[in-house]
ModelCIF file with pLDDT and N, C-alpha, C, O atoms, coordinates in Angstrom:
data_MODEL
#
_entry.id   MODEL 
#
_entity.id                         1 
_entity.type                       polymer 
_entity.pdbx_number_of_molecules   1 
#
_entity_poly.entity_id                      1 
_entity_poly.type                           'polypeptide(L)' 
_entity_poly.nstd_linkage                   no 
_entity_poly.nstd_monomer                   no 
_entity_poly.pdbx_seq_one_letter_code       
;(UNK)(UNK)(UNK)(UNK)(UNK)(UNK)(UNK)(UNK)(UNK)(UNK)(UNK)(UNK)(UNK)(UNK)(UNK)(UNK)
(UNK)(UNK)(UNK)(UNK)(UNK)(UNK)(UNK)(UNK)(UNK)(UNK)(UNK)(UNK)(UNK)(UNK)(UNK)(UNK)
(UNK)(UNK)(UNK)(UNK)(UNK)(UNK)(UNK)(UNK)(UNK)
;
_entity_poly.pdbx_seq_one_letter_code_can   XXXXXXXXXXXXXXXXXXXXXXXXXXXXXXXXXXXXXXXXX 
_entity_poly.pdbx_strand_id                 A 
#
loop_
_entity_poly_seq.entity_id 
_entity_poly_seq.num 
_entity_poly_seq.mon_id 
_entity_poly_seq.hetero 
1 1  UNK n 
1 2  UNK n 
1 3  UNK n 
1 4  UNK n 
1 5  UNK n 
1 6  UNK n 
1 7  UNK n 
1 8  UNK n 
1 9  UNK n 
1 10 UNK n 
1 11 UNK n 
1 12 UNK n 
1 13 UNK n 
1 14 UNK n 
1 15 UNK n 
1 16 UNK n 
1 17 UNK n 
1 18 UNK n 
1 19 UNK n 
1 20 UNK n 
1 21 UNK n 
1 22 UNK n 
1 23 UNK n 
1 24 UNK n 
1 25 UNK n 
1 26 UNK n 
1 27 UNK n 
1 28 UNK n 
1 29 UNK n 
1 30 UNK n 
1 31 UNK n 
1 32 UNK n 
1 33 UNK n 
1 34 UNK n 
1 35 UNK n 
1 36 UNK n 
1 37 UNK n 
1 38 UNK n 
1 39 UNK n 
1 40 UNK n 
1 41 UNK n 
#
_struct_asym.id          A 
_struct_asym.entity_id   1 
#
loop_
_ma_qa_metric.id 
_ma_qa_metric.mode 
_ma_qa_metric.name 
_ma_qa_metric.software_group_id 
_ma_qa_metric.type 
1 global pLDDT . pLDDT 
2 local  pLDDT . pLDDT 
#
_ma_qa_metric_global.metric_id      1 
_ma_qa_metric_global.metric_value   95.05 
_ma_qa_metric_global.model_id       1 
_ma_qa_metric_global.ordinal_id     1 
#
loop_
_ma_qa_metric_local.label_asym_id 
_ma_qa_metric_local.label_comp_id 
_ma_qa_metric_local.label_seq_id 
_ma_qa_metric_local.metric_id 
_ma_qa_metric_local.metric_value 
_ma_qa_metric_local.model_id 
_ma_qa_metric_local.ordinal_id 
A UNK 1  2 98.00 1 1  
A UNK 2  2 97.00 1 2  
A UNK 3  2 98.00 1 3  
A UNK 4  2 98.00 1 4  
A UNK 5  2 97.00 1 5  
A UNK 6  2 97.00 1 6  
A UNK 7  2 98.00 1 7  
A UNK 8  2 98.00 1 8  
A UNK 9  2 97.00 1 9  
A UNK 10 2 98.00 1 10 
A UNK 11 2 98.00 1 11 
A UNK 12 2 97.00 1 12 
A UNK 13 2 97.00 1 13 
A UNK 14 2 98.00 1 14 
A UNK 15 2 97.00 1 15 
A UNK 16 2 97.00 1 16 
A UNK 17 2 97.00 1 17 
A UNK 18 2 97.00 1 18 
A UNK 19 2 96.00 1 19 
A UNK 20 2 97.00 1 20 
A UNK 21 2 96.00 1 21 
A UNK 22 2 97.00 1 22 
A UNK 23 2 97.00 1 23 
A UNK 24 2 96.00 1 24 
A UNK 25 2 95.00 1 25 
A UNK 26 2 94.00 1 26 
A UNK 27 2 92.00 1 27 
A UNK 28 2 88.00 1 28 
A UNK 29 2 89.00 1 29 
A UNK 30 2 90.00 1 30 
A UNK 31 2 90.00 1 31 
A UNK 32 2 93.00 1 32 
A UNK 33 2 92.00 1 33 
A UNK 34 2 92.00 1 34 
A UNK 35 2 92.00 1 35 
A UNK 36 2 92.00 1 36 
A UNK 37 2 94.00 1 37 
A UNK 38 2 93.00 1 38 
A UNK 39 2 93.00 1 39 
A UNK 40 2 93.00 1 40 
A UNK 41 2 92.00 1 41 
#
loop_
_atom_site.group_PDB 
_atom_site.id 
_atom_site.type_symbol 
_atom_site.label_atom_id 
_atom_site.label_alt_id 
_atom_site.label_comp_id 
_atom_site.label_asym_id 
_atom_site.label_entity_id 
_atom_site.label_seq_id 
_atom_site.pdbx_PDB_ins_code 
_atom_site.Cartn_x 
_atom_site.Cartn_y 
_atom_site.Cartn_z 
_atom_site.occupancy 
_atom_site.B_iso_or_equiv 
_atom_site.pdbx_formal_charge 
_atom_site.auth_seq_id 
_atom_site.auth_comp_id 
_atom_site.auth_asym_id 
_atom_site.auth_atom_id 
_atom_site.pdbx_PDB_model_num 
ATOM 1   N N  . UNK A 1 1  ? 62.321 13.841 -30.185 1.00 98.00 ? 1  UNK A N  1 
ATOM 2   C CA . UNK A 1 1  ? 62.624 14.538 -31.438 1.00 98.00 ? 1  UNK A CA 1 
ATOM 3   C C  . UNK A 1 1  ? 61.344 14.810 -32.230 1.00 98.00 ? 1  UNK A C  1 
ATOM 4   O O  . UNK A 1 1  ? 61.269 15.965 -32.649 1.00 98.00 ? 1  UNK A O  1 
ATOM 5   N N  . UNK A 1 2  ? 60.352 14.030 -32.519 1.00 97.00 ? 2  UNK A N  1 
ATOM 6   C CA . UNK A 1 2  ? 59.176 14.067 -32.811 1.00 97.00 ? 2  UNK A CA 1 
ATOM 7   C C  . UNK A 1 2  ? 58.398 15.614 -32.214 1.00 97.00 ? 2  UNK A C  1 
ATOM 8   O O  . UNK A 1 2  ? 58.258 16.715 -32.745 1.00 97.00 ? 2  UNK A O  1 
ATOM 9   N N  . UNK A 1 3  ? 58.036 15.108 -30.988 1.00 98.00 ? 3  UNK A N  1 
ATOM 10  C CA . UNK A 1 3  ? 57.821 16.342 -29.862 1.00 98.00 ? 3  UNK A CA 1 
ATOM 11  C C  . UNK A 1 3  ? 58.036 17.841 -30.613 1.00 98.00 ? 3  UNK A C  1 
ATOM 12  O O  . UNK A 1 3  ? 57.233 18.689 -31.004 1.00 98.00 ? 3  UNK A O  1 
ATOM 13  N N  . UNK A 1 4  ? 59.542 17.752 -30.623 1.00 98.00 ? 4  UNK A N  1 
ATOM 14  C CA . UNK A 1 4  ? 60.150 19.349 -31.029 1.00 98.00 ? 4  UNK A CA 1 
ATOM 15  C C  . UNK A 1 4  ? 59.706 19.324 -32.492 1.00 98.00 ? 4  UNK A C  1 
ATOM 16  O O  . UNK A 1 4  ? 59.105 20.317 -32.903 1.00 98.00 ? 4  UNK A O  1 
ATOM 17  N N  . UNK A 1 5  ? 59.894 18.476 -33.186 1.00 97.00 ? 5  UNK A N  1 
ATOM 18  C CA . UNK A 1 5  ? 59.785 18.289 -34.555 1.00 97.00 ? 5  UNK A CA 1 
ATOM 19  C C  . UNK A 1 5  ? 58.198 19.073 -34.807 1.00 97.00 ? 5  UNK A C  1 
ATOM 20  O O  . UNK A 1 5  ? 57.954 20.225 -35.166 1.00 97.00 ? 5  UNK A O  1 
ATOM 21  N N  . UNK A 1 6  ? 57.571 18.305 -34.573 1.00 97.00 ? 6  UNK A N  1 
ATOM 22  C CA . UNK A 1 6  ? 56.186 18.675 -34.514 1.00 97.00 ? 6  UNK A CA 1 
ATOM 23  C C  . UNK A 1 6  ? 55.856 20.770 -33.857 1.00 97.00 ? 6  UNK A C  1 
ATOM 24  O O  . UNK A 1 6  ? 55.081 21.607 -34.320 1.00 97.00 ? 6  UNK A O  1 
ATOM 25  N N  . UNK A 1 7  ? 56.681 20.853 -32.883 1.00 98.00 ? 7  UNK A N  1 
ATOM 26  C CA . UNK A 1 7  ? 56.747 22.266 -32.312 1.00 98.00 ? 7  UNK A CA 1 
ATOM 27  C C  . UNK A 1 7  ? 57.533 23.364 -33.654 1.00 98.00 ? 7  UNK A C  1 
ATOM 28  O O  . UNK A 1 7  ? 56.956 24.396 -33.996 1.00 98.00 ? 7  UNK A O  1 
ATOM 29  N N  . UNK A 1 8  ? 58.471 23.069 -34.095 1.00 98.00 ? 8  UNK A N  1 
ATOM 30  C CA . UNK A 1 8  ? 58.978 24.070 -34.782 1.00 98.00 ? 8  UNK A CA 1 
ATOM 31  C C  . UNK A 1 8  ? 58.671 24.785 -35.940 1.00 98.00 ? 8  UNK A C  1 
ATOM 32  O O  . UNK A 1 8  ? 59.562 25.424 -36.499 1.00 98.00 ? 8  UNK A O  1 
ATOM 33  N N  . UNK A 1 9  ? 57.378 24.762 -36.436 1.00 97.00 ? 9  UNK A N  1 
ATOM 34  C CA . UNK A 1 9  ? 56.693 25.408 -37.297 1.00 97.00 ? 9  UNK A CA 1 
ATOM 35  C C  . UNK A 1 9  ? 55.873 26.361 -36.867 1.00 97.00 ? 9  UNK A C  1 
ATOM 36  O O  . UNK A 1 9  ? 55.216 27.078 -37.622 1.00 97.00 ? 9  UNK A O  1 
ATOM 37  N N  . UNK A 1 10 ? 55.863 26.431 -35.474 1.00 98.00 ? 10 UNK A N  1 
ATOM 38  C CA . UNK A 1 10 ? 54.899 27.714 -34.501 1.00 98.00 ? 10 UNK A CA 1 
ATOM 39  C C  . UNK A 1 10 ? 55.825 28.324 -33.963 1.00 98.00 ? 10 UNK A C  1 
ATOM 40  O O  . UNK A 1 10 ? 55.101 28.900 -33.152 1.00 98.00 ? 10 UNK A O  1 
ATOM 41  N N  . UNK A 1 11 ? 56.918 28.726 -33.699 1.00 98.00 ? 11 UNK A N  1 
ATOM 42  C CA . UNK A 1 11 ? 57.422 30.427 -33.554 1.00 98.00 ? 11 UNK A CA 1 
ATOM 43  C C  . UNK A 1 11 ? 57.057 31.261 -34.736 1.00 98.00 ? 11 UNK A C  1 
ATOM 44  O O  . UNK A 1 11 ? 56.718 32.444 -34.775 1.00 98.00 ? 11 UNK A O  1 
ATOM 45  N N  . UNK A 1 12 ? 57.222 30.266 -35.821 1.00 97.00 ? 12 UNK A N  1 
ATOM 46  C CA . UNK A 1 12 ? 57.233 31.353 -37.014 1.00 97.00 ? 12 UNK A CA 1 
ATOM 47  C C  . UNK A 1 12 ? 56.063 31.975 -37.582 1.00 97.00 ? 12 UNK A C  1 
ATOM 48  O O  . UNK A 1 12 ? 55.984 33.159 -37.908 1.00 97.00 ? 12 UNK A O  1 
ATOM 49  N N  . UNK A 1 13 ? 54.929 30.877 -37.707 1.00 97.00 ? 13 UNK A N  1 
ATOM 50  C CA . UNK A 1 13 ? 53.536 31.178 -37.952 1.00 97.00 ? 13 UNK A CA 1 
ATOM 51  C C  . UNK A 1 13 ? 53.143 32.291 -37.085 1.00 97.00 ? 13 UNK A C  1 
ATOM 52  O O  . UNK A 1 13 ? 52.730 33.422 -37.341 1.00 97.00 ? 13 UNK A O  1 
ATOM 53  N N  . UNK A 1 14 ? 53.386 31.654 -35.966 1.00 98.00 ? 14 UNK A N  1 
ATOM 54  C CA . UNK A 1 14 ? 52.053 32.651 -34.941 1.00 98.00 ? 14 UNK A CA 1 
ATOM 55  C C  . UNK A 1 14 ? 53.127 34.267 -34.450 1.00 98.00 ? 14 UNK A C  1 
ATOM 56  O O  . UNK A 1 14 ? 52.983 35.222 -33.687 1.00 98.00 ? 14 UNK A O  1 
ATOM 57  N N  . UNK A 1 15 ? 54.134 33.796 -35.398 1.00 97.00 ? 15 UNK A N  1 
ATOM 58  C CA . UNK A 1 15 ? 54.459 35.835 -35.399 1.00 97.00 ? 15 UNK A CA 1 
ATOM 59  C C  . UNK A 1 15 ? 53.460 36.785 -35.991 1.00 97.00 ? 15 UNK A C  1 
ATOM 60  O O  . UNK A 1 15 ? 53.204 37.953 -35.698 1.00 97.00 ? 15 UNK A O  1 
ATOM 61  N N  . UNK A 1 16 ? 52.938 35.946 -36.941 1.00 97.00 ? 16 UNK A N  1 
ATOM 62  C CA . UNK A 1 16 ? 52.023 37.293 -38.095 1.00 97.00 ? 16 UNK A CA 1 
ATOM 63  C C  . UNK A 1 16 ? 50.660 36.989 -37.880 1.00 97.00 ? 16 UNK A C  1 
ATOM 64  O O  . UNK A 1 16 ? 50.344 35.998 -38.538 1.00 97.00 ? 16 UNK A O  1 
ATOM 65  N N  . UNK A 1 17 ? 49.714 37.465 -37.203 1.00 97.00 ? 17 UNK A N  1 
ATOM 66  C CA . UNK A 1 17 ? 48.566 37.260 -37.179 1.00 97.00 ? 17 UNK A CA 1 
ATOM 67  C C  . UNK A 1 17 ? 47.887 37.428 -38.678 1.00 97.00 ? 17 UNK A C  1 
ATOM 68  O O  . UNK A 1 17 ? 47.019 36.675 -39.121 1.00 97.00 ? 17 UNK A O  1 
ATOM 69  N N  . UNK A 1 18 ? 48.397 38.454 -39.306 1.00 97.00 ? 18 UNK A N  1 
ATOM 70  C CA . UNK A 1 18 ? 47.732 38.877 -41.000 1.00 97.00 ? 18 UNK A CA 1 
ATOM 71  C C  . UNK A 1 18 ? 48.380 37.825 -41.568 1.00 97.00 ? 18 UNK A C  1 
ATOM 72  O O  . UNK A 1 18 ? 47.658 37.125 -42.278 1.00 97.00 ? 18 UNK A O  1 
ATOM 73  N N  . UNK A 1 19 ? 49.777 37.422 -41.456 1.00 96.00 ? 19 UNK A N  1 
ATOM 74  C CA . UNK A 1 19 ? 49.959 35.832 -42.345 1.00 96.00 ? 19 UNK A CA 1 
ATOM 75  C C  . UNK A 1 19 ? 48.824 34.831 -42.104 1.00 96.00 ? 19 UNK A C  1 
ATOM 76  O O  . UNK A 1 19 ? 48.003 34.354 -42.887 1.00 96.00 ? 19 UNK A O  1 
ATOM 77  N N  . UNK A 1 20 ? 49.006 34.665 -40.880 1.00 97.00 ? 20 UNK A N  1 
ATOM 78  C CA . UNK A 1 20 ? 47.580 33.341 -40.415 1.00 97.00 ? 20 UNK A CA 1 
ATOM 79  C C  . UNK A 1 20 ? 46.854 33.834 -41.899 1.00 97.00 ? 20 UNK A C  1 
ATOM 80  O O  . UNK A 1 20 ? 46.896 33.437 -43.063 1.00 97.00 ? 20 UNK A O  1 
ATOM 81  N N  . UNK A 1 21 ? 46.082 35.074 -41.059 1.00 96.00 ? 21 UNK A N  1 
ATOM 82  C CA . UNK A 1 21 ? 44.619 35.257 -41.268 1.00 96.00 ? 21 UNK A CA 1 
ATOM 83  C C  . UNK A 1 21 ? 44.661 35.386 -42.946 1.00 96.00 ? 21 UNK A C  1 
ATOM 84  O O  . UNK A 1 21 ? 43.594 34.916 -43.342 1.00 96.00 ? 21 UNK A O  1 
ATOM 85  N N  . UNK A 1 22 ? 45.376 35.785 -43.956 1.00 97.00 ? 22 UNK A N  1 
ATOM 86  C CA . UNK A 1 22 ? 45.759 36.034 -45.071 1.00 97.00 ? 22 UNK A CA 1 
ATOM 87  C C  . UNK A 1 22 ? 46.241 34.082 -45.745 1.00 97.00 ? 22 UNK A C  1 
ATOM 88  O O  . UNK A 1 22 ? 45.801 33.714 -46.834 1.00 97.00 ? 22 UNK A O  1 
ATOM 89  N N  . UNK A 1 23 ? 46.961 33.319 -45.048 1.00 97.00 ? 23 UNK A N  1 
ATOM 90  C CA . UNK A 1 23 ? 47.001 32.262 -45.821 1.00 97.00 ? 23 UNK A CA 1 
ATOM 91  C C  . UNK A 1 23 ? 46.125 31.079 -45.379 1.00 97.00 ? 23 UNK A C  1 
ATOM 92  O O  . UNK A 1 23 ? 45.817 30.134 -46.105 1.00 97.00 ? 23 UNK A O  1 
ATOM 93  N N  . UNK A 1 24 ? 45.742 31.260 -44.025 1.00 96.00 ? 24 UNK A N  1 
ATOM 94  C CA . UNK A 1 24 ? 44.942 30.323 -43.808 1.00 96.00 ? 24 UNK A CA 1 
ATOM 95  C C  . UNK A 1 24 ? 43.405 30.125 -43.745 1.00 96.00 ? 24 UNK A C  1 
ATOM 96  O O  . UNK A 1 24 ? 42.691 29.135 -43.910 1.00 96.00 ? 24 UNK A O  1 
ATOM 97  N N  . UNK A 1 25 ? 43.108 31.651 -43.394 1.00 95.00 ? 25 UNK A N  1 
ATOM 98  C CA . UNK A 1 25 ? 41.275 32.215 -43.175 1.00 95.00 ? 25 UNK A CA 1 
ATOM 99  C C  . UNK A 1 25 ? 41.080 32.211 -41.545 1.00 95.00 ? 25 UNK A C  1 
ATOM 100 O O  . UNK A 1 25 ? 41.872 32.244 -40.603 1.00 95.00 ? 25 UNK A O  1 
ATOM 101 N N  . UNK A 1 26 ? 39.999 32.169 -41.630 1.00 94.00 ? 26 UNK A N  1 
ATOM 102 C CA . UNK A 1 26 ? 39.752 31.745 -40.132 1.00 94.00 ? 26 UNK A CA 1 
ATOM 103 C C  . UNK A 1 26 ? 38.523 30.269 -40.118 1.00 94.00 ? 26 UNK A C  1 
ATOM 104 O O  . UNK A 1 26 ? 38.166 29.386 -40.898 1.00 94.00 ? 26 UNK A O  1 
ATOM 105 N N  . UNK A 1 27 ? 38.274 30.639 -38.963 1.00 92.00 ? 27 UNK A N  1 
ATOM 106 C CA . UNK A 1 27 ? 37.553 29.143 -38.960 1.00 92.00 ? 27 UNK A CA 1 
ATOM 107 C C  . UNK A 1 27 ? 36.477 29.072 -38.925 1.00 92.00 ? 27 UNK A C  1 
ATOM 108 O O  . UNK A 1 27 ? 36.049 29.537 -37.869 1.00 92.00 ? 27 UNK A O  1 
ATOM 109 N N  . UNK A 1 28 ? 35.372 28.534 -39.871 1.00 88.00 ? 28 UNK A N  1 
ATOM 110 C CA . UNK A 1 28 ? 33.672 28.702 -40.483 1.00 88.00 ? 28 UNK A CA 1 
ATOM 111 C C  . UNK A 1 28 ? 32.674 27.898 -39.991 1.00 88.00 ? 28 UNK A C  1 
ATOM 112 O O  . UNK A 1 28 ? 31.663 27.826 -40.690 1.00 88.00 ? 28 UNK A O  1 
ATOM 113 N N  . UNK A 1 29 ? 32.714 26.939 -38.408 1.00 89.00 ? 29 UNK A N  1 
ATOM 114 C CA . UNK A 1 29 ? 32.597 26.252 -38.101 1.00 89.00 ? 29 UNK A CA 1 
ATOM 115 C C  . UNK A 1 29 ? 32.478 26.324 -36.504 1.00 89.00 ? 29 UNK A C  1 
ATOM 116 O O  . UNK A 1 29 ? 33.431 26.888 -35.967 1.00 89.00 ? 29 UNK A O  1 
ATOM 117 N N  . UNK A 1 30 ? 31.468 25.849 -35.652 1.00 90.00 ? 30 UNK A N  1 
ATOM 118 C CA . UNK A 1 30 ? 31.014 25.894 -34.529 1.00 90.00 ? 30 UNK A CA 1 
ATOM 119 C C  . UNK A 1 30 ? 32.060 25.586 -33.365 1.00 90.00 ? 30 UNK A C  1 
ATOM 120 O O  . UNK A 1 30 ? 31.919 24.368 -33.256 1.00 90.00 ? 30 UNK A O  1 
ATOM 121 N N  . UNK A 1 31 ? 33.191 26.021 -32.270 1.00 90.00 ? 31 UNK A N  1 
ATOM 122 C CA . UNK A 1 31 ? 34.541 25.399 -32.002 1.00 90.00 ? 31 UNK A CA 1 
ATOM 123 C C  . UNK A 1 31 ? 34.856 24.273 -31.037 1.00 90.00 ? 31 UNK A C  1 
ATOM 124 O O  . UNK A 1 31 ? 34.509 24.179 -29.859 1.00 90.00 ? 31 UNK A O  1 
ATOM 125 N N  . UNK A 1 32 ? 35.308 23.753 -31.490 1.00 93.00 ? 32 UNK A N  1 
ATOM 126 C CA . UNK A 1 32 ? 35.249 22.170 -30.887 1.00 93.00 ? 32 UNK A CA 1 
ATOM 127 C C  . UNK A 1 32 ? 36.613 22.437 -29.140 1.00 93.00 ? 32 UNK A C  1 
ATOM 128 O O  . UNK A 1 32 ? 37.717 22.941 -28.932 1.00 93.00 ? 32 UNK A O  1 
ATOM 129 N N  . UNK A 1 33 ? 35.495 21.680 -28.323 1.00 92.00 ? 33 UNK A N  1 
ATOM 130 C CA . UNK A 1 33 ? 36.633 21.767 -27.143 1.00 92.00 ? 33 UNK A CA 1 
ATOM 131 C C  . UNK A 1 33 ? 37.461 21.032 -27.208 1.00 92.00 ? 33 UNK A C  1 
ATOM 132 O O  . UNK A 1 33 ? 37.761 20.550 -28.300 1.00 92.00 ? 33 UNK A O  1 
ATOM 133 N N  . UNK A 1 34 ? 38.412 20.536 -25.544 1.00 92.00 ? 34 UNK A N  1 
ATOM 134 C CA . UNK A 1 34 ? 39.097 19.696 -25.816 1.00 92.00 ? 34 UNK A CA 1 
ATOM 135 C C  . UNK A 1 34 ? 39.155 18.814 -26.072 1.00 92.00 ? 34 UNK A C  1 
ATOM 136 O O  . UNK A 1 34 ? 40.001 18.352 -26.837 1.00 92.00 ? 34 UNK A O  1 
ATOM 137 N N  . UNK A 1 35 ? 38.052 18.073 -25.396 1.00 92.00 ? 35 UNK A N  1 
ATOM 138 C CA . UNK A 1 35 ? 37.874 16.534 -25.870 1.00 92.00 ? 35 UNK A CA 1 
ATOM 139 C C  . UNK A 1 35 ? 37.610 16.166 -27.338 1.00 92.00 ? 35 UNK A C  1 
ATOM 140 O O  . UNK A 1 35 ? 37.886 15.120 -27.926 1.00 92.00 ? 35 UNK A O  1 
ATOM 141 N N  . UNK A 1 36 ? 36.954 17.384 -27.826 1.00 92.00 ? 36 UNK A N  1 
ATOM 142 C CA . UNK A 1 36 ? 36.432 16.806 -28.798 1.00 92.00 ? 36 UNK A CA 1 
ATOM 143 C C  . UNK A 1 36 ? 37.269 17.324 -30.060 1.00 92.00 ? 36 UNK A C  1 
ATOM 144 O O  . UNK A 1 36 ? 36.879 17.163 -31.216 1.00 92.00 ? 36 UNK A O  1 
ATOM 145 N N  . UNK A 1 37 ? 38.405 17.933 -29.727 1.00 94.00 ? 37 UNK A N  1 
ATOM 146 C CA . UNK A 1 37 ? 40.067 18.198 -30.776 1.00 94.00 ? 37 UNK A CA 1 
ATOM 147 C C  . UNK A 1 37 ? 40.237 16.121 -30.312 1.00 94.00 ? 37 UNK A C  1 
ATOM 148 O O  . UNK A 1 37 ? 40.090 15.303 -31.220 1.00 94.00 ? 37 UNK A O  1 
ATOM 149 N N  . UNK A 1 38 ? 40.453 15.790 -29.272 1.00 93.00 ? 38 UNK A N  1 
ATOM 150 C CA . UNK A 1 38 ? 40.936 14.680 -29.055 1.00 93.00 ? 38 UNK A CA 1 
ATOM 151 C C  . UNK A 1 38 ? 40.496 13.544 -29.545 1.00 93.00 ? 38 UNK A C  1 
ATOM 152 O O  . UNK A 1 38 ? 41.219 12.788 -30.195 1.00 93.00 ? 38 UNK A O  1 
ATOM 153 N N  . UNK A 1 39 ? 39.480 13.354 -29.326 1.00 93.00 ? 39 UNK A N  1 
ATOM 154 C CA . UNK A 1 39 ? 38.699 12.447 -30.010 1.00 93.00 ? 39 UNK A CA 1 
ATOM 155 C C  . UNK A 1 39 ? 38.553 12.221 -31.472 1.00 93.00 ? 39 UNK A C  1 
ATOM 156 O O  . UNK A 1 39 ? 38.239 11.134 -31.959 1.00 93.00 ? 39 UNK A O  1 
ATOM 157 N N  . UNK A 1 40 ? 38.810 13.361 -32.182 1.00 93.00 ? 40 UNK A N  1 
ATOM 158 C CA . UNK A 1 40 ? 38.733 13.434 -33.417 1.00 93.00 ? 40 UNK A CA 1 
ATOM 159 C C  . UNK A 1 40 ? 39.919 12.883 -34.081 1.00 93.00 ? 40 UNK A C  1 
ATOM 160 O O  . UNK A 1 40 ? 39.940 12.321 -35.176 1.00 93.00 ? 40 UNK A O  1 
ATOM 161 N N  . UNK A 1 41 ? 41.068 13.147 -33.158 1.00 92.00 ? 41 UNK A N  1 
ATOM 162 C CA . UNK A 1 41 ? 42.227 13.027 -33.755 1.00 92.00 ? 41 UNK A CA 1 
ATOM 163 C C  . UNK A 1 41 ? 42.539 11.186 -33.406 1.00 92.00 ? 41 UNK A C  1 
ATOM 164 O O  . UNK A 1 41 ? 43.568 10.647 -33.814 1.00 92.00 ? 41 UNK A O  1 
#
């Protein structure tokens, strides 16, 4: 439940690319791979 829980806020977001890009920005910062999304977290 978590799992899905955590999933159901991305059908809706990643419909609008101009929503993203309009409420969130983009990203100002050098891009981190996988490990290092992982590690961080």
């Amino acid at each position: 439940k978590h799992i899905l829980l955590t999933l159901l806020p991305f059908p809706k977001v990643l419909q609008s690319k101009d929503f993203i890009s309009e409420k969130f920005g983009t990203l100002e910062r050098a891009r981190w791979d996988y490990d290092a999304v992982r590690n961080n977290y």
